[in-house]
N, C-alpha and C. Protein backbone atom coordinates (compact mmCIF):
# COMPACT_ATOMS: atom_id res chain seq x y z
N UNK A 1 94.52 200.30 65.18
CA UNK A 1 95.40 201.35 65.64
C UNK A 1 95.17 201.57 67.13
N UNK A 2 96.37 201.41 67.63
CA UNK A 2 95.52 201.88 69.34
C UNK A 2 96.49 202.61 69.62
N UNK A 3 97.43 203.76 69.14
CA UNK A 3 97.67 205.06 69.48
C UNK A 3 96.77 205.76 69.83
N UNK A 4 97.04 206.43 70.69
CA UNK A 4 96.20 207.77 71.71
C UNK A 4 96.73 208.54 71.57
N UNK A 5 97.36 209.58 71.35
CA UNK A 5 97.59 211.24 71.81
C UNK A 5 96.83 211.35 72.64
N UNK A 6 96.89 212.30 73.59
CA UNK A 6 96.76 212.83 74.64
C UNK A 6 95.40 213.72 73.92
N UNK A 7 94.69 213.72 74.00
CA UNK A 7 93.32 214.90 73.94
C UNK A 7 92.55 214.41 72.37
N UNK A 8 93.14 213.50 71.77
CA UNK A 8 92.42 213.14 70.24
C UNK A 8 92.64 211.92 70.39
N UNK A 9 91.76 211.00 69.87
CA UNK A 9 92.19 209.87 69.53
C UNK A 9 92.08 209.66 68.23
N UNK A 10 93.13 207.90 67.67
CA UNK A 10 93.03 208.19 66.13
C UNK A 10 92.13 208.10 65.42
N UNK A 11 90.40 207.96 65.60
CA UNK A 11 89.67 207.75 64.88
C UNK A 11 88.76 209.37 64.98
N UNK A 12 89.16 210.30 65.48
CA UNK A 12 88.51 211.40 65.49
C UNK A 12 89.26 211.84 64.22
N UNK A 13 87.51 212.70 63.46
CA UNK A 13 87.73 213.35 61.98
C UNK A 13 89.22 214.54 61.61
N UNK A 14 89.48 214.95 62.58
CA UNK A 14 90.56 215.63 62.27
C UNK A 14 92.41 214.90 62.20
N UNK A 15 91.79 213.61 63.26
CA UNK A 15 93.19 212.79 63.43
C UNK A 15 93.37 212.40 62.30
N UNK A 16 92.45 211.30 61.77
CA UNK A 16 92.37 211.04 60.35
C UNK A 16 92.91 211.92 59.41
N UNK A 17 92.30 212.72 59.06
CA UNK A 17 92.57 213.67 57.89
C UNK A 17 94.30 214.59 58.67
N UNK A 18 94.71 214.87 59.82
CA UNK A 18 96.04 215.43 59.90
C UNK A 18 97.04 214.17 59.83
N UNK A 19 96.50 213.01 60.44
CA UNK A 19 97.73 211.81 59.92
C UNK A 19 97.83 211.02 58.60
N UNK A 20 96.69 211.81 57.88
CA UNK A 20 96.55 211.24 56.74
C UNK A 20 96.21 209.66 56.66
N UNK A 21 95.34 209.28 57.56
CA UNK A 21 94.56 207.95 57.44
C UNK A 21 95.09 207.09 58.05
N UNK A 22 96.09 207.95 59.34
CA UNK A 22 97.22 207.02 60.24
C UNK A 22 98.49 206.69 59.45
N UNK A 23 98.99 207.38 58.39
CA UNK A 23 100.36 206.97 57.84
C UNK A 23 101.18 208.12 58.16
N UNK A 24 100.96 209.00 59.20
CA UNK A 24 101.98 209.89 60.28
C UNK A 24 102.20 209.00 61.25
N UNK A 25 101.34 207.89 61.89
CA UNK A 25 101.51 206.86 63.14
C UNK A 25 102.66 205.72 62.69
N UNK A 26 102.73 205.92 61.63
CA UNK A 26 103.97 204.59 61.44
C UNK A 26 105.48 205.35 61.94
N UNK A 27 106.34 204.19 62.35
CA UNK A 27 106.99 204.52 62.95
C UNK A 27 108.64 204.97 62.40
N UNK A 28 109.12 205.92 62.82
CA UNK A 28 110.09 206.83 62.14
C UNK A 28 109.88 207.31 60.88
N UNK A 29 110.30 208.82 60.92
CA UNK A 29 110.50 209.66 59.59
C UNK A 29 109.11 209.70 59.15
N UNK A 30 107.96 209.88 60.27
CA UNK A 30 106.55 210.14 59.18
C UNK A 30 105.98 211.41 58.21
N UNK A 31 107.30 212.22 58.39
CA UNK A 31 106.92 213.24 57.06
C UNK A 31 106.84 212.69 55.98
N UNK A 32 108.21 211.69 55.67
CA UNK A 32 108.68 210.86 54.77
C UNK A 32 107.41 210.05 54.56
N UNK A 33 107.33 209.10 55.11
CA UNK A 33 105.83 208.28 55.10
C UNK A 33 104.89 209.08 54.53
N UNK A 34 104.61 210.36 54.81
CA UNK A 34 103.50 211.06 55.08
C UNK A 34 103.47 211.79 53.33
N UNK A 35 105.05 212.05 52.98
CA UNK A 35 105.49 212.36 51.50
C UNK A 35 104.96 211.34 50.63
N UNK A 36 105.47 210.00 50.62
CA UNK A 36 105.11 209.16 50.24
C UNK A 36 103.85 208.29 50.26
N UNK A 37 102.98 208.19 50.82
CA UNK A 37 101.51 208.19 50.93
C UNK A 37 100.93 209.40 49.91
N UNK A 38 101.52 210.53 49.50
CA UNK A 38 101.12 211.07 48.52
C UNK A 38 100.75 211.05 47.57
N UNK A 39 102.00 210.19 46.82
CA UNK A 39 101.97 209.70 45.72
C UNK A 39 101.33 209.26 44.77
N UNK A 40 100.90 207.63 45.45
CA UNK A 40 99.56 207.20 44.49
C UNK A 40 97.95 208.05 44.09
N UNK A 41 98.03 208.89 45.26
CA UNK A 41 96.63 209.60 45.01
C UNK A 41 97.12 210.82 43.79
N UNK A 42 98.42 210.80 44.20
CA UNK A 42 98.97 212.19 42.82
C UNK A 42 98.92 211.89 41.55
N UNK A 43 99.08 210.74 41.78
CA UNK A 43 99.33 209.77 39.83
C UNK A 43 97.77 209.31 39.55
N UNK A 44 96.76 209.71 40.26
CA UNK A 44 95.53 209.16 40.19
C UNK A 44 95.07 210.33 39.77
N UNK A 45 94.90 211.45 40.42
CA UNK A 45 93.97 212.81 40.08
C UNK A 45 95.23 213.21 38.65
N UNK A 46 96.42 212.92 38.51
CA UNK A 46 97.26 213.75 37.46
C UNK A 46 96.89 213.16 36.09
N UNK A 47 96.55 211.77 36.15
CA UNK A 47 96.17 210.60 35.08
C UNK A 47 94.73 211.50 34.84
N UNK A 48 93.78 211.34 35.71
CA UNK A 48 92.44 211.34 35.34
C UNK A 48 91.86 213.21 35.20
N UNK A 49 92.99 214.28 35.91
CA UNK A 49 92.48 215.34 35.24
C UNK A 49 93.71 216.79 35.01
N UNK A 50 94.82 215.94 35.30
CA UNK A 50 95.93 216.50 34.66
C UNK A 50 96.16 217.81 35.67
N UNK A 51 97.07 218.81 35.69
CA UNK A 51 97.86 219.47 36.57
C UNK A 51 96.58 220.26 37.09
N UNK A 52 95.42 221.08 36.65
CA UNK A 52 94.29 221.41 37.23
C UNK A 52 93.55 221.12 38.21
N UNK A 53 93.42 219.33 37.78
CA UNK A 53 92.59 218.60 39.17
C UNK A 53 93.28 218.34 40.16
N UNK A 54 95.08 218.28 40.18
CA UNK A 54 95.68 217.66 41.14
C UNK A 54 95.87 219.42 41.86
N UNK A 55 96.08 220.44 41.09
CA UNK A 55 96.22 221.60 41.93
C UNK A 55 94.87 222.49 42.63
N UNK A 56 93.74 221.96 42.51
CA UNK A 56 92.74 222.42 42.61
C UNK A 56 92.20 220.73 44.37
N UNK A 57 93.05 219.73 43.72
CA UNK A 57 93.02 218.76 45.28
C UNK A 57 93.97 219.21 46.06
N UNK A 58 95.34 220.05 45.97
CA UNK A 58 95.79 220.64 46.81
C UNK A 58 95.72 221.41 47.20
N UNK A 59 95.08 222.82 47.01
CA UNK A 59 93.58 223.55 47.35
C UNK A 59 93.14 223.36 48.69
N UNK A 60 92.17 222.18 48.08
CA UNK A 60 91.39 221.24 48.97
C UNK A 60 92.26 220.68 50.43
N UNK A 61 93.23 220.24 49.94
CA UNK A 61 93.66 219.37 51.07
C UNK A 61 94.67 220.30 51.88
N UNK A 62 95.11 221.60 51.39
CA UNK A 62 95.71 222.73 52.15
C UNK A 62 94.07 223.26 53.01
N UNK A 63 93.68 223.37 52.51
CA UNK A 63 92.25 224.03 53.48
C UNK A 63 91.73 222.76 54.91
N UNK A 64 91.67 222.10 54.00
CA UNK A 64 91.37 220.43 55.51
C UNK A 64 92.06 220.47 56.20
N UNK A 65 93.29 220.46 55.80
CA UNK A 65 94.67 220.07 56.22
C UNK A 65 95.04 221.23 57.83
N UNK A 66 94.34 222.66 57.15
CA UNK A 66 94.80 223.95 57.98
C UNK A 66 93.32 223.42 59.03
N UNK A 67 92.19 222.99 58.92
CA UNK A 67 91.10 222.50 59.72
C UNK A 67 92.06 221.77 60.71
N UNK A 68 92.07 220.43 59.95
CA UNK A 68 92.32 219.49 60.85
C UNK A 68 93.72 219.50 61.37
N UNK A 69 94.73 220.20 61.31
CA UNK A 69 95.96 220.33 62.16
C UNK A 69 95.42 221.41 63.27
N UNK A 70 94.73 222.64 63.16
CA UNK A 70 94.34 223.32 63.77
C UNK A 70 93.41 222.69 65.32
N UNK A 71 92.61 221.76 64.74
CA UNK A 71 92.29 221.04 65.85
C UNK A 71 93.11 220.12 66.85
N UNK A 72 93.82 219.09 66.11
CA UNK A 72 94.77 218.38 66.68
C UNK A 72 95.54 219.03 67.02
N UNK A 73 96.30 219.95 66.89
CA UNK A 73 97.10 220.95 67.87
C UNK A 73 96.47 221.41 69.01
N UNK A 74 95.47 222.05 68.74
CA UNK A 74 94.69 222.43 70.16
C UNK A 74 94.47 221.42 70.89
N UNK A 75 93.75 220.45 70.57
CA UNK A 75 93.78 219.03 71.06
C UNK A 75 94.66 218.38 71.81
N UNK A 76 95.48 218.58 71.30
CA UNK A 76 97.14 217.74 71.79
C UNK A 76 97.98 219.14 72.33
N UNK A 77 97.77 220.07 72.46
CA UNK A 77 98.76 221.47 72.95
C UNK A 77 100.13 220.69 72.38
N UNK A 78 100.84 220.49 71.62
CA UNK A 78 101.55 220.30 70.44
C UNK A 78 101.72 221.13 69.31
N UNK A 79 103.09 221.76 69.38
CA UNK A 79 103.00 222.80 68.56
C UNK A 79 102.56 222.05 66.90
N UNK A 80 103.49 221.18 67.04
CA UNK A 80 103.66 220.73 65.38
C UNK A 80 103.89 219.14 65.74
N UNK A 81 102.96 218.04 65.97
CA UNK A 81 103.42 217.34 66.37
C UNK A 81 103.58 216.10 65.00
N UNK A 82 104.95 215.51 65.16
CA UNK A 82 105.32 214.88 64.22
C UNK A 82 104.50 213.99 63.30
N UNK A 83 103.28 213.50 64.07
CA UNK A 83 102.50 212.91 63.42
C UNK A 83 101.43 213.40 62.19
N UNK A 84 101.58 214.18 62.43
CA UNK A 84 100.56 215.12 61.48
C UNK A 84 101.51 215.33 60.25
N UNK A 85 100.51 215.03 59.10
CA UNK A 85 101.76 214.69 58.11
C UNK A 85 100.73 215.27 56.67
N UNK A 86 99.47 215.91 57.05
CA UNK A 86 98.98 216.15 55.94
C UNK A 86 99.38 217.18 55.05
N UNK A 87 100.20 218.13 56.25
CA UNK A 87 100.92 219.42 55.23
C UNK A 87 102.23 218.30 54.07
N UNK A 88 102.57 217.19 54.39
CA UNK A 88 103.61 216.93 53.46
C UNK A 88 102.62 216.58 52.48
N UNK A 89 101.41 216.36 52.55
CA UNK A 89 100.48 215.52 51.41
C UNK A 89 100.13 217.19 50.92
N UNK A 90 100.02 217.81 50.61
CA UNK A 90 100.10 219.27 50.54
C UNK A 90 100.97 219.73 49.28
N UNK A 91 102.08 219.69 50.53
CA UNK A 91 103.78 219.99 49.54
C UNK A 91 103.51 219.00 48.67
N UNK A 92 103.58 218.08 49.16
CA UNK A 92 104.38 216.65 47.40
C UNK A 92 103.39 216.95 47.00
N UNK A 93 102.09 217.09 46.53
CA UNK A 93 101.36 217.56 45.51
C UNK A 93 101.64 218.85 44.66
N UNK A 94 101.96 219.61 45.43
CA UNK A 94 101.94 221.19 45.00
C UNK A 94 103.16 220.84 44.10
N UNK A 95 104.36 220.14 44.76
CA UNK A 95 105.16 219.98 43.47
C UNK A 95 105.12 218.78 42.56
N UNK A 96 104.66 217.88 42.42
CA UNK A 96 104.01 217.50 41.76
C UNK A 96 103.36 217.76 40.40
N UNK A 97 102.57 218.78 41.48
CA UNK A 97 101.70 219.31 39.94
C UNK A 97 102.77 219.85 38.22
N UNK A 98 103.91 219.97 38.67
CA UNK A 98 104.61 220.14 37.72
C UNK A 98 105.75 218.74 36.97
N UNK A 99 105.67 218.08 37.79
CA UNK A 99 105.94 216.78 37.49
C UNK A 99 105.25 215.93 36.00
N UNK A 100 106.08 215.71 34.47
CA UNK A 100 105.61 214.27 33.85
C UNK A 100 104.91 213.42 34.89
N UNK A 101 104.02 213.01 34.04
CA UNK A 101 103.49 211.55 34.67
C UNK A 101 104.30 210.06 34.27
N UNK A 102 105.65 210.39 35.19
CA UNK A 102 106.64 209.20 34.85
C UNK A 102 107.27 208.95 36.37
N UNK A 103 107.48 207.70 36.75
CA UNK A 103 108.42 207.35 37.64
C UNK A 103 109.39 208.56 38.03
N UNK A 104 109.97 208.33 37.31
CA UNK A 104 111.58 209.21 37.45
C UNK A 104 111.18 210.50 38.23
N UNK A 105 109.92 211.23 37.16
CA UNK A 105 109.83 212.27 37.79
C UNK A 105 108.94 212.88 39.02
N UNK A 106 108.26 211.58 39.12
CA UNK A 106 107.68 211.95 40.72
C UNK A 106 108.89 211.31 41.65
N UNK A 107 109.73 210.51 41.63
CA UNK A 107 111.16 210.30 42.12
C UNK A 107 111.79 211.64 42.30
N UNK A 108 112.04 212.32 41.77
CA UNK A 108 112.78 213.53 41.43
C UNK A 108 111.71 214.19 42.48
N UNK A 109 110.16 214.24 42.12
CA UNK A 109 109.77 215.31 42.87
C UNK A 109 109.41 215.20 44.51
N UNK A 110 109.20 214.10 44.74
CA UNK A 110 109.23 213.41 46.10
C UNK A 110 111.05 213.55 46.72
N UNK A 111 111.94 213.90 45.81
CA UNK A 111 113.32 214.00 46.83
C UNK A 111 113.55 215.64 46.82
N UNK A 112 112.99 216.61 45.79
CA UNK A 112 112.74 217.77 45.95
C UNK A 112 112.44 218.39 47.25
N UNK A 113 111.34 218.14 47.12
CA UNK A 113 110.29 218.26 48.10
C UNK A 113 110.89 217.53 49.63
N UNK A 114 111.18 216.36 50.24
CA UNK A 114 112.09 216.24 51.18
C UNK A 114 112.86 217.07 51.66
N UNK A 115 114.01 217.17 50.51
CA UNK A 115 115.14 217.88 50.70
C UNK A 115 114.82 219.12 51.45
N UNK A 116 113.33 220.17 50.90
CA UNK A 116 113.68 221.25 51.27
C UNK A 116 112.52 221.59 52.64
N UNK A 117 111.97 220.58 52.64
CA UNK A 117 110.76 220.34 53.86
C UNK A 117 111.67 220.06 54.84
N UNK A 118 113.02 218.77 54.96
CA UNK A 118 113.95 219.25 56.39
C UNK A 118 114.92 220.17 55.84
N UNK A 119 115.36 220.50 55.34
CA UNK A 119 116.73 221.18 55.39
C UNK A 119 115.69 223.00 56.02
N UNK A 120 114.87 223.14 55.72
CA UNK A 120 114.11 224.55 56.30
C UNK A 120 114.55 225.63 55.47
N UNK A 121 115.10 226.07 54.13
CA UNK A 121 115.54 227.36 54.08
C UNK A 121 114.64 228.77 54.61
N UNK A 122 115.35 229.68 54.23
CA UNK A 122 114.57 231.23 54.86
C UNK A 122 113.65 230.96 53.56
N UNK A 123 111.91 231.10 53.27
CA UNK A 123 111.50 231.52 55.02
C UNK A 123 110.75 230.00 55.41
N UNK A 124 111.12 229.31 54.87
CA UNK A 124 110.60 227.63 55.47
C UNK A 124 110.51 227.72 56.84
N UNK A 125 111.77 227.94 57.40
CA UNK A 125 112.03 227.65 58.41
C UNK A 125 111.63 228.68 59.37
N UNK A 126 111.63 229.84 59.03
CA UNK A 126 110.85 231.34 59.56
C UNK A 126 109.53 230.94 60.21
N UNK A 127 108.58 230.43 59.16
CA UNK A 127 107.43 230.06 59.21
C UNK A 127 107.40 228.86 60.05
N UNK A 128 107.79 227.59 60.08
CA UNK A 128 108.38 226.87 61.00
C UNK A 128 108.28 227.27 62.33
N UNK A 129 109.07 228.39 62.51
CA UNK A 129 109.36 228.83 63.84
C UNK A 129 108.27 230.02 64.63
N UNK A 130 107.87 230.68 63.46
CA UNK A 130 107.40 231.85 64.22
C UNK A 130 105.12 231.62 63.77
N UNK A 131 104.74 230.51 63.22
CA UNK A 131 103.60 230.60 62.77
C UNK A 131 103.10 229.54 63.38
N UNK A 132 102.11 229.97 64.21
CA UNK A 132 101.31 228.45 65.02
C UNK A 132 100.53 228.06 64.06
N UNK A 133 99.55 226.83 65.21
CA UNK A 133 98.37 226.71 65.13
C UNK A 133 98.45 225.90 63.92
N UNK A 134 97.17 225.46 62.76
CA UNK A 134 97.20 224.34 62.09
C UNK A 134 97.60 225.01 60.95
N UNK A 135 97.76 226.84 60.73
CA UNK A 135 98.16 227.48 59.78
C UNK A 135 99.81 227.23 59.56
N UNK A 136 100.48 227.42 60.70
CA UNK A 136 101.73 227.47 60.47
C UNK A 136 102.16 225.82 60.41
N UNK A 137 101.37 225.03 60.93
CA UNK A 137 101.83 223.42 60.35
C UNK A 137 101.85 222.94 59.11
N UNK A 138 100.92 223.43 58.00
CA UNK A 138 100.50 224.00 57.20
C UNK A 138 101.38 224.71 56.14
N UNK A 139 101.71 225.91 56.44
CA UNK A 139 102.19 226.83 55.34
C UNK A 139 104.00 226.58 55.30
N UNK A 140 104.75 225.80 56.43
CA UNK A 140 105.94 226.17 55.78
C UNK A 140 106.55 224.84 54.86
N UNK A 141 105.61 223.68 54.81
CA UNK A 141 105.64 223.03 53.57
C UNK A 141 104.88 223.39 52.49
N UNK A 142 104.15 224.34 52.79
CA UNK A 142 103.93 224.83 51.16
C UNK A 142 104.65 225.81 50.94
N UNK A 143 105.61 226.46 51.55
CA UNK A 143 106.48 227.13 51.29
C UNK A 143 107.76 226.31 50.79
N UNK A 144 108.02 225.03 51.65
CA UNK A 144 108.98 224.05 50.91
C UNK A 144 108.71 223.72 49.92
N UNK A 145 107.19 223.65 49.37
CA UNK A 145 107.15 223.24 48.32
C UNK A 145 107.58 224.03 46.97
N UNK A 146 107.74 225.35 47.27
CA UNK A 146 107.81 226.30 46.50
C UNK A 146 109.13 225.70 45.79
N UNK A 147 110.02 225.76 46.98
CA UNK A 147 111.33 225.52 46.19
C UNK A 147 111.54 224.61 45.46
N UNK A 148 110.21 223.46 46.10
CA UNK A 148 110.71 222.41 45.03
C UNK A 148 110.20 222.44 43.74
N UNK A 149 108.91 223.64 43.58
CA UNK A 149 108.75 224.13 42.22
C UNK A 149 109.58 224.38 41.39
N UNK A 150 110.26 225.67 42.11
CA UNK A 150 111.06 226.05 41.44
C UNK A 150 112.41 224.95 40.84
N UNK A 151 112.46 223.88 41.47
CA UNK A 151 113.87 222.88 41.49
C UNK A 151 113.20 221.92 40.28
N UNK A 152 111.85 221.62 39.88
CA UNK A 152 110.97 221.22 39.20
C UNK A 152 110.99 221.70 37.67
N UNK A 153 110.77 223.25 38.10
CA UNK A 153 111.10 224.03 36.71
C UNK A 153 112.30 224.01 35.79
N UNK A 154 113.51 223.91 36.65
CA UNK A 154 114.64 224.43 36.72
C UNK A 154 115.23 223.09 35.69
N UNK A 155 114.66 221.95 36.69
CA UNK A 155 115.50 220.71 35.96
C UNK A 155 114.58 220.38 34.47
N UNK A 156 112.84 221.09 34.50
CA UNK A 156 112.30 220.65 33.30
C UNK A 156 113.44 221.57 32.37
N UNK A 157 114.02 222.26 32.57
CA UNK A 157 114.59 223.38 31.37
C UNK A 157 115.63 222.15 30.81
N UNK A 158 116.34 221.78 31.55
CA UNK A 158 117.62 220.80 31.28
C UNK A 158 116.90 219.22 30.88
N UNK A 159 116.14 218.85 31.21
CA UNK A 159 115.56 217.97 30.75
C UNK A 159 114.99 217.62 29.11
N UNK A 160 114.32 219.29 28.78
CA UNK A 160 113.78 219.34 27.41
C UNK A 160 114.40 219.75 26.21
C-alpha cells in the first residue's frame, strides 16, 4: 500500500482499524467496499455464536471504530474522510444481526443498509452534518443502520 494521507500513514493502528485493513483505500465507492468487507466476518461470528456474538462484535467495533476515526480525523483535519469505512463495518453488522444466515438475506441486508447510509434520512443526515470528530463518523451509520433494522424487521414479517 503506498497511500499516505497527509498526517497518518496506512500502517498506523488507527489507519488500519478506520480503513478497515485498507479496504476504504480501494478505489471508488469505499463505503460500498467498506459494506462489503463486512460480510464474511458477519457470516463467521453469526455461524459460530449467533445474533449475540455478532451484536456484542458490533459493540466492539463501534467503540474502535469511534477510537480510531477519532484519531485519523485529527490526524488528517478531515472531517469525514471517505476512506474511513469502519462505521459501514458497524452499520452492516448492526443490521445484520437480524438477518437468516442465508445469501438472499445478507443481500437484502447489505442493500438496506446502503440505501439508507447514502440516501441520509432525518436524523442520518442531521448527525452527518452537525456531529464531528470520530463520534459523528461513527454514529450516523449506526443511525442508518437503524432503518435498516427496522426495513429487516418489516420484510421478516412478509417473509414468514
Amino acid at each position: 500500500m503506498s497511500y499516505r494521507r497527509d498526517g497518518i500513514t496506512p500502517l498506523h493502528p488507527a489507519a488500519v482499524v478506520a480503513t478497515w485493513f485498507g479496504t476504504g483505500l480501494l478505489p471508488k465507492a469505499p463505503g460500498t467496499w467498506g459494506s462489503a468487507a463486512a460480510l464474511p466476518l458477519a457470516w463467521i461470528l453469526m455461524s459460530l455464536g449467533g445474533r449475540l456474538l455478532l451484536l456484542a462484535a458490533t459493540l466492539v467495533c463501534f467503540l474502535v471504530g469511534w477510537w480510531a476515526s477519532a484519531v485519523y480525523v485529527a490526524r488528517t483535519k478531515a472531517a469525514d474522510p471517505s476512506e474511513v469505512v469502519i462505521d459501514e463495518v458497524a452499520g452492516q453488522w448492526l443490521v445484520l444481526s437480524l438477518a437468516p444466515l442465508d445469501p438472499v438475506s445478507y443481500l437484502v441486508g447489505f442493500a438496506l443498509f446502503r440505501l439508507f447510509d447514502i440516501w441520509k434520512p432525518w436524523p442520518v443526515g442531521w448527525a452527518d452534518e452537525r456531529i464531528g470528530g470520530g463520534l459523528g463518523v461513527m454514529l450516523d451509520d449506526i443511525l442508518a443502520a437503524g432503518y435498516g433494522l427496522l426495513g429487516m424487521l418489516l420484510l421478516g414479517l412478509v417473509w414468514t
